[in-house]
Structure formats: C-alpha cells, structure tokens
PDB file of N, CA and C in Angstrom:
ATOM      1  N   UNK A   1      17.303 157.798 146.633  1.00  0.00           N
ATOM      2  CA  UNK A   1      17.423 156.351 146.546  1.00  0.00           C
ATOM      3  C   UNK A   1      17.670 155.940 145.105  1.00  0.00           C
ATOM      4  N   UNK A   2      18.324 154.939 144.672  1.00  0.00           N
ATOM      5  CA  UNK A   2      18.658 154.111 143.759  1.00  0.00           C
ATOM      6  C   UNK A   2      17.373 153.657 142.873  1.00  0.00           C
ATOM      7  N   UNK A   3      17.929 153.656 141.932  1.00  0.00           N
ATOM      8  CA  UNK A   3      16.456 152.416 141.308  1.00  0.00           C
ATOM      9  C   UNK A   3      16.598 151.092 141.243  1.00  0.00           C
ATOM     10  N   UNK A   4      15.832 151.001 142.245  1.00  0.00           N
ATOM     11  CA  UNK A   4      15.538 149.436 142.846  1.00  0.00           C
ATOM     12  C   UNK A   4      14.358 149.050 143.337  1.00  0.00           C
ATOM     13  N   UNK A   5      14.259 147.904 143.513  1.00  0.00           N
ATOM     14  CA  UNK A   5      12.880 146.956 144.346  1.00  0.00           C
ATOM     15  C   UNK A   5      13.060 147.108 145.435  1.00  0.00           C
ATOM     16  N   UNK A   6      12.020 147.613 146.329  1.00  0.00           N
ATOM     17  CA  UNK A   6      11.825 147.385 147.854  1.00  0.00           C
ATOM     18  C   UNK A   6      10.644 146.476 148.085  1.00  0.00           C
ATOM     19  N   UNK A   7      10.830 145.828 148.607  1.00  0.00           N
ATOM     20  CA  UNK A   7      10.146 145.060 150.003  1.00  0.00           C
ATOM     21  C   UNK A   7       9.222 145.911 150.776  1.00  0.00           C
ATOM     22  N   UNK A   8       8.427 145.435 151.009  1.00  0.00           N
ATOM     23  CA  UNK A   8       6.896 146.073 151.970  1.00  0.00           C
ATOM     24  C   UNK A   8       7.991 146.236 153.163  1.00  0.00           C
ATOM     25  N   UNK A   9       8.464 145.489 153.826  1.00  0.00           N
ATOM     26  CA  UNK A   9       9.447 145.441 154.887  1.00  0.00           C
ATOM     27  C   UNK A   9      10.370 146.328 154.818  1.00  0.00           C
ATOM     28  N   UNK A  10      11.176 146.788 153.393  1.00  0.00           N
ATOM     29  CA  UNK A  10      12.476 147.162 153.491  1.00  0.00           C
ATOM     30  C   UNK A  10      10.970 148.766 153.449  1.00  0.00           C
ATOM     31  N   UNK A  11      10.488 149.059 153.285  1.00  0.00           N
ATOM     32  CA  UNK A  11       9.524 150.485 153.147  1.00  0.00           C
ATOM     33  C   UNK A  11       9.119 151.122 154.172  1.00  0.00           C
ATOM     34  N   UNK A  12       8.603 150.239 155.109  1.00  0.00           N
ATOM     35  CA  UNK A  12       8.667 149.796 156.818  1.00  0.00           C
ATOM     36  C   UNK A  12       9.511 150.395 157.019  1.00  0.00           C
ATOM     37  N   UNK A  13      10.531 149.724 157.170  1.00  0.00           N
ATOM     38  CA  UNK A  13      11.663 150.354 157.888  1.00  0.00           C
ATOM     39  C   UNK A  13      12.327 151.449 157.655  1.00  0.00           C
ATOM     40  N   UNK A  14      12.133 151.775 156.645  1.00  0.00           N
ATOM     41  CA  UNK A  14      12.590 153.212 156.328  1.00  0.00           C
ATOM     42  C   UNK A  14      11.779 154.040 156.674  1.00  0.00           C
ATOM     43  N   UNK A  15      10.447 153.589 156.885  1.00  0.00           N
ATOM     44  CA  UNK A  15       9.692 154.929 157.629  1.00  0.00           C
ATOM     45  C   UNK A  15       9.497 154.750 158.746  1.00  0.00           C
ATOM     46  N   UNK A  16       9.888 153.840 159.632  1.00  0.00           N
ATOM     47  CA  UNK A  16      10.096 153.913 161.180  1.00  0.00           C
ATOM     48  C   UNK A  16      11.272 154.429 161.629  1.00  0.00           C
ATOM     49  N   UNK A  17      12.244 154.971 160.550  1.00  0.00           N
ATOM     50  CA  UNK A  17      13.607 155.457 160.600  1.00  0.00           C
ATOM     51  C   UNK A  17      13.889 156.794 160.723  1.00  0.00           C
ATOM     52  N   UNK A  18      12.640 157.082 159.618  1.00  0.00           N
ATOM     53  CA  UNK A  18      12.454 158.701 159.709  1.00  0.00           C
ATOM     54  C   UNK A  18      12.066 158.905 160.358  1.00  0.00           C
ATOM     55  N   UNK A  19      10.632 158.620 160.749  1.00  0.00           N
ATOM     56  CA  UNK A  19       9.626 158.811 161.557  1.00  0.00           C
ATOM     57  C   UNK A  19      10.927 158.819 163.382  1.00  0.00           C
ATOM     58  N   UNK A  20      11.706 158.109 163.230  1.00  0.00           N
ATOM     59  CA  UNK A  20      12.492 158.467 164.762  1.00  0.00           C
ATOM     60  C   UNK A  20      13.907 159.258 164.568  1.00  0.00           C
ATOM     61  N   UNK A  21      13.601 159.821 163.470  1.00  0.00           N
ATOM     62  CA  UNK A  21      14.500 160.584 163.128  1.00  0.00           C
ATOM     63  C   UNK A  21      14.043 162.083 163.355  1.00  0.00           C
ATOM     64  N   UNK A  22      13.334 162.020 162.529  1.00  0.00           N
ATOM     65  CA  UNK A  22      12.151 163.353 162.786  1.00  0.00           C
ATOM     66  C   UNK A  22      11.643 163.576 164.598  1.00  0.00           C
ATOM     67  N   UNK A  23      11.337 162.413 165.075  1.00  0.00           N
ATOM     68  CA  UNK A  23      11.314 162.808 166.548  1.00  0.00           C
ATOM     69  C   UNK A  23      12.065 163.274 167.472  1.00  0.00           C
ATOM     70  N   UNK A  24      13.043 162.368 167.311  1.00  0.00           N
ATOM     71  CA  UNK A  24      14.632 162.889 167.693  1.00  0.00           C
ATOM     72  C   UNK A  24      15.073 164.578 167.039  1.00  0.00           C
ATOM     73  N   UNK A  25      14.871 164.903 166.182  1.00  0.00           N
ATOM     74  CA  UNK A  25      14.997 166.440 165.946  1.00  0.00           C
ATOM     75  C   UNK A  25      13.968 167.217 166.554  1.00  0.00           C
ATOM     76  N   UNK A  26      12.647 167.029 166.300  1.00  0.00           N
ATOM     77  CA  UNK A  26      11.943 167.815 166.594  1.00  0.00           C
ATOM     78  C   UNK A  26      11.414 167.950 167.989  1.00  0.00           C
ATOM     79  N   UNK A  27      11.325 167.055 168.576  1.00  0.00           N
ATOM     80  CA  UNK A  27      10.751 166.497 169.906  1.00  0.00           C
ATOM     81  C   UNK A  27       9.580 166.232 169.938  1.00  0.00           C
ATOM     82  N   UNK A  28       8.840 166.102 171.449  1.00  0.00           N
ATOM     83  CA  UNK A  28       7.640 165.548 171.294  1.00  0.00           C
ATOM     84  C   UNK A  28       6.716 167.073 171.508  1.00  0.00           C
ATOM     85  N   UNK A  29       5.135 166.942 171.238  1.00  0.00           N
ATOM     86  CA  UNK A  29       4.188 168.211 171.561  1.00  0.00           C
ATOM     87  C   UNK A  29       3.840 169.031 170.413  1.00  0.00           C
ATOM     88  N   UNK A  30       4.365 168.659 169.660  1.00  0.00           N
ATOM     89  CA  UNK A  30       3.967 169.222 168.253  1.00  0.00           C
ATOM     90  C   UNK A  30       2.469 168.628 167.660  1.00  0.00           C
ATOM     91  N   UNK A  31       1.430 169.625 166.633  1.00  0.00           N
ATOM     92  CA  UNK A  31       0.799 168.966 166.790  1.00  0.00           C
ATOM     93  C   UNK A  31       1.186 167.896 165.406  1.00  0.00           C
ATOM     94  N   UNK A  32       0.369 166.862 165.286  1.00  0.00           N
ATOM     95  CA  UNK A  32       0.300 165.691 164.339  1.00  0.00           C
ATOM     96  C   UNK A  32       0.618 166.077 163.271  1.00  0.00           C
ATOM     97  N   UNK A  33      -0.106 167.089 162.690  1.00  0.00           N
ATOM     98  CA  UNK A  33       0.517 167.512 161.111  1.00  0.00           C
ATOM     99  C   UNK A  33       1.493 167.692 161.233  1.00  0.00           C
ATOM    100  N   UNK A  34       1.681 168.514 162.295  1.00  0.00           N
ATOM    101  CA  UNK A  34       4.064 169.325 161.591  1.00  0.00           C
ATOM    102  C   UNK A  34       4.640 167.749 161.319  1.00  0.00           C
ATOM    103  N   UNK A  35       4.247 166.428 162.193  1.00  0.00           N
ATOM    104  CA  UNK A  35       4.846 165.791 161.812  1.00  0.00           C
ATOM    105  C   UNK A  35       4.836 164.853 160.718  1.00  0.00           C
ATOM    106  N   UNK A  36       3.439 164.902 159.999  1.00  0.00           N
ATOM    107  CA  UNK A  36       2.896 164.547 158.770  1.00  0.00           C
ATOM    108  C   UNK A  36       3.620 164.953 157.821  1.00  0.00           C
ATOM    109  N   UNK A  37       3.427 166.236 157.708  1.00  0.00           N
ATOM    110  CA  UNK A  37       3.824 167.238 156.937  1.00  0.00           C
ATOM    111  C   UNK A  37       5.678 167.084 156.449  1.00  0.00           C
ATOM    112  N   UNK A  38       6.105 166.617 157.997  1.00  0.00           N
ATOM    113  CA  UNK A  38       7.980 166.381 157.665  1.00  0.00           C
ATOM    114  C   UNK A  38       7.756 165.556 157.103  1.00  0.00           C
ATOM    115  N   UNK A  39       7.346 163.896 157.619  1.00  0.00           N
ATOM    116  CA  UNK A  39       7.610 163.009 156.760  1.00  0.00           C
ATOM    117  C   UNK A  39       7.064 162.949 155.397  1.00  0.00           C
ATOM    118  N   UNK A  40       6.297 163.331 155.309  1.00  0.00           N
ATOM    119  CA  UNK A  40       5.984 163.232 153.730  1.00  0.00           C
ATOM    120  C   UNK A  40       7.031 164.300 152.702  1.00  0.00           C
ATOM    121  N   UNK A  41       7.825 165.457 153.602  1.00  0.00           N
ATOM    122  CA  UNK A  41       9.083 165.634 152.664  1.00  0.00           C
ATOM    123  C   UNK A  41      10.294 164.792 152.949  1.00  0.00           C
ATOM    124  N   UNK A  42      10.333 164.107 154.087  1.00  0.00           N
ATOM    125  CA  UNK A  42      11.603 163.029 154.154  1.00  0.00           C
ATOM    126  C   UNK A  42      10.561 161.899 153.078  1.00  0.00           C
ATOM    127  N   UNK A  43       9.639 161.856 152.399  1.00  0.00           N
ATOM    128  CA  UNK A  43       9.528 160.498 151.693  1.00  0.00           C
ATOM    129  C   UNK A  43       9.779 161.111 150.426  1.00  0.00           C
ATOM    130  N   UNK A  44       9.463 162.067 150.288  1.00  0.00           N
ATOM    131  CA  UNK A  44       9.397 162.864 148.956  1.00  0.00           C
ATOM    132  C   UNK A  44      11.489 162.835 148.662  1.00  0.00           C
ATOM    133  N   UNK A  45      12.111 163.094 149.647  1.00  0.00           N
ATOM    134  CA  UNK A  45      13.390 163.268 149.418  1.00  0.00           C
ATOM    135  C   UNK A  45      13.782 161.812 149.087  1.00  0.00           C
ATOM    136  N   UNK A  46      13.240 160.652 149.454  1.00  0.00           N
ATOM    137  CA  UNK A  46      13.603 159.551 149.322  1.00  0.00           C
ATOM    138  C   UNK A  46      13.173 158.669 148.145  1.00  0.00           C
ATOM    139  N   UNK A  47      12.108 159.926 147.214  1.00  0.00           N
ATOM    140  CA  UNK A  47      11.745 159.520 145.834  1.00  0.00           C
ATOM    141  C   UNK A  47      10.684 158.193 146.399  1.00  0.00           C
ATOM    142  N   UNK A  48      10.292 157.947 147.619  1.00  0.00           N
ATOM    143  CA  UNK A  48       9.169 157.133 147.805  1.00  0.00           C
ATOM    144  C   UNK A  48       7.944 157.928 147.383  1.00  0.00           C
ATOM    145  N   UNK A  49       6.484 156.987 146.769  1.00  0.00           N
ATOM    146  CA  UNK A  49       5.180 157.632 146.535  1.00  0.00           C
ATOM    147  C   UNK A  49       4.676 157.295 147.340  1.00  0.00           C
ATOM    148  N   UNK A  50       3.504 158.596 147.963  1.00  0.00           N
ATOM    149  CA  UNK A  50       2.892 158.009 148.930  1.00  0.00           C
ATOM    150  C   UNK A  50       0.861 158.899 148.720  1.00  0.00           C
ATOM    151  N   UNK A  51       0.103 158.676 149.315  1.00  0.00           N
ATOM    152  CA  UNK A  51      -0.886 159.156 149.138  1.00  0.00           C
ATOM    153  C   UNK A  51      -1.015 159.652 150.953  1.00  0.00           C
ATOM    154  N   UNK A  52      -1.491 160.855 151.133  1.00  0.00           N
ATOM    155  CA  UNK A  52      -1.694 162.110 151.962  1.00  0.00           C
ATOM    156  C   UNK A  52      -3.426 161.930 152.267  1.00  0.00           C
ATOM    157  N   UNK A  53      -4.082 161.590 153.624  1.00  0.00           N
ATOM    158  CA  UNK A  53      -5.252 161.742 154.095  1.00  0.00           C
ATOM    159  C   UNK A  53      -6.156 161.322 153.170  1.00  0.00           C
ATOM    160  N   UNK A  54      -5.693 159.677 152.768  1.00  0.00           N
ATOM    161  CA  UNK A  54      -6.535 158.984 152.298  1.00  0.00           C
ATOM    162  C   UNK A  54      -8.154 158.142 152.499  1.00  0.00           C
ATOM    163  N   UNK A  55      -8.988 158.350 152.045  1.00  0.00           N
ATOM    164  CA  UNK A  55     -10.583 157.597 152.473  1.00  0.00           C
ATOM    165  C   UNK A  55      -9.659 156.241 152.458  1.00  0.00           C
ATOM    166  N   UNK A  56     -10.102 155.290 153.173  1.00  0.00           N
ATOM    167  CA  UNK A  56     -10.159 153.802 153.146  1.00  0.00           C
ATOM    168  C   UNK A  56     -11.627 153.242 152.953  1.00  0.00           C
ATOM    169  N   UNK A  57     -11.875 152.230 152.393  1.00  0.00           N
ATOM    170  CA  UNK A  57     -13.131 152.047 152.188  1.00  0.00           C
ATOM    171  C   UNK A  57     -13.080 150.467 153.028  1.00  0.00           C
ATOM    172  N   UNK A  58     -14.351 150.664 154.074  1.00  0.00           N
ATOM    173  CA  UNK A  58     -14.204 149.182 154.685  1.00  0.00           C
ATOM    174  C   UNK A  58     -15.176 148.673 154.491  1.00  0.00           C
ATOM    175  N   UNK A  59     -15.370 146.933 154.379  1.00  0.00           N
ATOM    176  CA  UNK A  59     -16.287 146.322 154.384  1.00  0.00           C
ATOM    177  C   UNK A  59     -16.365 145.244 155.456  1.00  0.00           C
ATOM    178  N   UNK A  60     -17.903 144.882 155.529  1.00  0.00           N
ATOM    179  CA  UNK A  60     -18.261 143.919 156.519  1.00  0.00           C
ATOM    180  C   UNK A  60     -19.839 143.620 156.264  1.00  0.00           C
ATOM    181  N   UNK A  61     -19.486 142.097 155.670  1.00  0.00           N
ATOM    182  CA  UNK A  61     -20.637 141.529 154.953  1.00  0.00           C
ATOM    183  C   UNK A  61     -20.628 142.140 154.010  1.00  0.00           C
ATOM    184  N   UNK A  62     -21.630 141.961 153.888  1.00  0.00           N
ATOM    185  CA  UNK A  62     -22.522 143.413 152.950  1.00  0.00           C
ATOM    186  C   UNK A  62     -22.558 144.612 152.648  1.00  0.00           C
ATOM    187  N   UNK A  63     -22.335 145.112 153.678  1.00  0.00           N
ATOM    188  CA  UNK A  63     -22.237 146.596 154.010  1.00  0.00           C
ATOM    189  C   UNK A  63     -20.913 146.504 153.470  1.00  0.00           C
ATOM    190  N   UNK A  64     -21.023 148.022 152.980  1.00  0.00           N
ATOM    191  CA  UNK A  64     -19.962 148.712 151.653  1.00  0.00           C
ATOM    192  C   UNK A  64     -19.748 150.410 152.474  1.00  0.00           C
ATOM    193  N   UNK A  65     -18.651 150.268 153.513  1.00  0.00           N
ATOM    194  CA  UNK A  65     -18.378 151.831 153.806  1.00  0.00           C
ATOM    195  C   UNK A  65     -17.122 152.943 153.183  1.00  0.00           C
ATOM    196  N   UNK A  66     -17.719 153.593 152.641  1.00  0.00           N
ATOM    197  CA  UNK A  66     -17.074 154.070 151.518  1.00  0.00           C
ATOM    198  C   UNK A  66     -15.625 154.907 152.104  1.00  0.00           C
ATOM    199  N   UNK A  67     -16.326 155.472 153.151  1.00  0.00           N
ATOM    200  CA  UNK A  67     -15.444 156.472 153.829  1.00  0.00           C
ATOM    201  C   UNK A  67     -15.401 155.645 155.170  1.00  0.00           C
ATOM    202  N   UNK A  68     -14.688 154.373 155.391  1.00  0.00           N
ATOM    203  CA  UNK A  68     -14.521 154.012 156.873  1.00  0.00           C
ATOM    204  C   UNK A  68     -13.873 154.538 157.431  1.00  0.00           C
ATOM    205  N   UNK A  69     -12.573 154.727 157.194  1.00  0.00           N
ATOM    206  CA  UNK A  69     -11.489 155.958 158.060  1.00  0.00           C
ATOM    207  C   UNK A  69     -10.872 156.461 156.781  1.00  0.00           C
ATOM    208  N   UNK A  70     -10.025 157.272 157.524  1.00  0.00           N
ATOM    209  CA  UNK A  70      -8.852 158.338 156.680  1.00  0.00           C
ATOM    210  C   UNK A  70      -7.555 158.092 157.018  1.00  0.00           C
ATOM    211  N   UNK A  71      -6.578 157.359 156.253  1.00  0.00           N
ATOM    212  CA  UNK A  71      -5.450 157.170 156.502  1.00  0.00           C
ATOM    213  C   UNK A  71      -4.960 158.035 156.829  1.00  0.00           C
ATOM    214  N   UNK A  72      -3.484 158.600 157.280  1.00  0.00           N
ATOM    215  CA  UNK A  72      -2.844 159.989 157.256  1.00  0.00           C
ATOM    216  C   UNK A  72      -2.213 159.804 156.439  1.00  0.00           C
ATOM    217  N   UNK A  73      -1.506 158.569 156.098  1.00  0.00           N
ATOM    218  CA  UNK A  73      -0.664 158.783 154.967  1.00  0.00           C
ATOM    219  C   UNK A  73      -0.378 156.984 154.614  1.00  0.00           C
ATOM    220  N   UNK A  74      -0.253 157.057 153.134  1.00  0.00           N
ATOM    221  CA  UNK A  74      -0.208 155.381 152.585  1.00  0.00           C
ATOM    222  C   UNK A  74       1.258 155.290 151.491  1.00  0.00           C
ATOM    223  N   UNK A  75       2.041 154.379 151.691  1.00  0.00           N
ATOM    224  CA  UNK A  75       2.952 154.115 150.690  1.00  0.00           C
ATOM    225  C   UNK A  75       2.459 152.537 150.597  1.00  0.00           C
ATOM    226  N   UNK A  76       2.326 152.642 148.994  1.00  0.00           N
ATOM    227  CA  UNK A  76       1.665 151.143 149.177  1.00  0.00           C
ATOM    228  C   UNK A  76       2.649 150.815 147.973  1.00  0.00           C
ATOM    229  N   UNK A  77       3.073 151.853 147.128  1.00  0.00           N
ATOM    230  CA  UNK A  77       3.688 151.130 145.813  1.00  0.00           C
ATOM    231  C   UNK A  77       5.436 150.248 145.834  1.00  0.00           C
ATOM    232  N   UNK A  78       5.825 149.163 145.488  1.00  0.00           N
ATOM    233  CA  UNK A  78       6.512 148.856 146.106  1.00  0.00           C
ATOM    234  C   UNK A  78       7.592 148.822 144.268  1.00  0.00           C
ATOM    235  N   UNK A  79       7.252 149.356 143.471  1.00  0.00           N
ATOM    236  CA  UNK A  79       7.911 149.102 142.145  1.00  0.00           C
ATOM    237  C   UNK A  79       9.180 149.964 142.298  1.00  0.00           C
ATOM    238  N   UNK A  80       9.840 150.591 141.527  1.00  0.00           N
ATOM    239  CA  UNK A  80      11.131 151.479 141.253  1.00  0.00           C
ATOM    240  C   UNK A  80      10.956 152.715 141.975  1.00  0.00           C
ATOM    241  N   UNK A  81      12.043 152.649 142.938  1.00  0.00           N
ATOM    242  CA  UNK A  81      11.898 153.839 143.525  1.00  0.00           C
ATOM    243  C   UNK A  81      13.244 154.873 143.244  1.00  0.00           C
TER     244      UNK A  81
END
C-alpha cells in the first residue's frame, strides 16, 4: 500500500476482503489459527499494523478487569500505512 490515510472504514474493508479472500482459497474446516495466522501475513503484506491475541481490559463501574477477553487480532492504528 501507498503512504496514505485510511479511514477506520476504509481498514474494515480491507479486512473483510481478505478475510473472504482467504476463505475462498482455503475453504471452510480449518482450524481458527491457519486462518489467523494467513491474515495477519495478508496484513503484514499490506504494510497494515496490527496486534496478535491481545488482553482487552473491561470495565463496569468500578470493577477494573484487566484480562476481560483476548482479542485475536486488533488494527487500531489508522496513521501512514
């Protein structure tokens, strides 16, 4: 990719692109990682950053949960890609 600004949207869509791109090649029955594992080299080829089986930390009220879930995978940065 170019160096340019993306959009939360335009980031979206490029990974609902792969992500049915990658399905369409590979098929379905695989387990979850092989397909983790592709897309994060189709993001890597696309010079997108992303973070791999991330803690999320959730809150409610008060309560502070450090480890609420585990993302599988996060592209959150939206600067020069």
């Amino acid at each position: 990719m170019m160096n340019m600004i993306l959009t939360e949207n335009e980031i979206a869509k490029i990974i609902v692109d792969r992500c049915f791109h990658i399905h369409k090649k590979l098929g379905p029955g695989l387990f979850e990682s092989v397909y983790e594992e592709v897309l994060c080299y189709e993001l890597r080829k696309l010079n997108l950053n992303y973070e791999r089986q991330k803690l999320v930390e959730i809150e409610y009220d008060e309560l502070v949960m450090d480890k609420g879930f585990i993302a599988d995978i996060i592209v959150r940065k939206k600067g020069n890609y």
